[in-house]
Protein backbone atom coordinates (compact mmCIF):
# COMPACT_ATOMS: atom_id res chain seq x y z
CA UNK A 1 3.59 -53.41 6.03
CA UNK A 2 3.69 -55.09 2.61
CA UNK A 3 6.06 -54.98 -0.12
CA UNK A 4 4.22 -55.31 -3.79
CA UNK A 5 0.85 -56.05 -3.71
CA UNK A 6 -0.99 -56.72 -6.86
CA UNK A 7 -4.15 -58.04 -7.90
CA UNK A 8 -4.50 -61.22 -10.18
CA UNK A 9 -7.22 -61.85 -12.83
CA UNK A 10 -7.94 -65.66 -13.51
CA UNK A 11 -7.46 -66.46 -16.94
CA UNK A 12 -10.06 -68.81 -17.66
CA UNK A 13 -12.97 -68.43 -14.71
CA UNK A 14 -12.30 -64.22 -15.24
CA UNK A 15 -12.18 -64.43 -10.76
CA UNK A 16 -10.27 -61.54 -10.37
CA UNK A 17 -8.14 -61.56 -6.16
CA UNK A 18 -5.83 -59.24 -4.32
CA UNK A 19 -2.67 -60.59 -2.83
CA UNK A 20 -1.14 -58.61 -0.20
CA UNK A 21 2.43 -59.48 -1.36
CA UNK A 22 5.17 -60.45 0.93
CA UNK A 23 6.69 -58.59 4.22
CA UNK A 24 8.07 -55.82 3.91
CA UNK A 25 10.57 -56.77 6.50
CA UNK A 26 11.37 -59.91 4.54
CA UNK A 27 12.00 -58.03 1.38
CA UNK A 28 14.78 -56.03 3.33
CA UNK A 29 16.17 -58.46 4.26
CA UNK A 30 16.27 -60.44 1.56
CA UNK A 31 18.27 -57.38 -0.14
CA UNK A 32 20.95 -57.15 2.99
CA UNK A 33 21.27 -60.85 2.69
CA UNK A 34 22.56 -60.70 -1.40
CA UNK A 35 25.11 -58.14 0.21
CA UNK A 36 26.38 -60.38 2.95
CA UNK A 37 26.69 -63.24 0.62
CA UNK A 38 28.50 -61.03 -1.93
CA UNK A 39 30.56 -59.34 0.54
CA UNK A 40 32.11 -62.15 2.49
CA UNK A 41 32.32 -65.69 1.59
CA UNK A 42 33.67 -66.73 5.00
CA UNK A 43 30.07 -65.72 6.86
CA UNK A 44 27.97 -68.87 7.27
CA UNK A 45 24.41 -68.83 5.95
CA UNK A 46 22.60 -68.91 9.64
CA UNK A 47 24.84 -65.62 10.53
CA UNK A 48 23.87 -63.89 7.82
CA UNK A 49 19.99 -64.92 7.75
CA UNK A 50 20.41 -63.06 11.23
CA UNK A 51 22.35 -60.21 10.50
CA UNK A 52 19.81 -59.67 7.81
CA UNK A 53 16.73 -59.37 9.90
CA UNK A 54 18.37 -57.13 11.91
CA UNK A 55 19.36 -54.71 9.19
CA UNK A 56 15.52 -54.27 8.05
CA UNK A 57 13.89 -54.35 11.54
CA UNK A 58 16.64 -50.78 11.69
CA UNK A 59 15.24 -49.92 8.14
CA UNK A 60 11.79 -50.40 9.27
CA UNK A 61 12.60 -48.57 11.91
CA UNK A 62 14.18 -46.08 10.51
CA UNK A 63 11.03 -45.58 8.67
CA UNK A 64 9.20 -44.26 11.44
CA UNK A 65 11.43 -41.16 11.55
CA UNK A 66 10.27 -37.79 10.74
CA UNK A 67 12.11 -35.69 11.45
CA UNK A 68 15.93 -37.12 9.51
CA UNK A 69 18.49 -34.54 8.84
CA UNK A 70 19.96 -34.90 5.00
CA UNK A 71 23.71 -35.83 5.75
């Protein structure tokens, strides 16, 4: 799945193309990774790339759920 897609029109030759936009996946994690590096200074960079990924493959996840009870 993709996060923003968009289509671009060429300013000069008028060519107008469609970008898919980035991962999903990598757009999750690239908003758990601001809160690792915000959270705790001590966590190396490698460690929290990981941790990361892992939090949006559970939101992606996650995503496939129907049926979620409102807590």
């Amino acid at each position: 799945m993709k996060a923003y897609p968009y289509m671009h029109k060429h300013p000069t030759s008028g060519q107008t193309t469609m970008s898919d936009g980035m991962d999903l996946r990598d757009w999750f994690a690239g908003m758990a990774l601001q809160g690792f590096l915000f959270a705790d200074n001590h966590i190396t960079y490698g460690a929290a790339v990981m941790e990361s990924y892992k939090v949006a493959d559970a939101m992606i996840k996650q995503r496939e759920v129907k049926d979620v009870p409102n807590e």
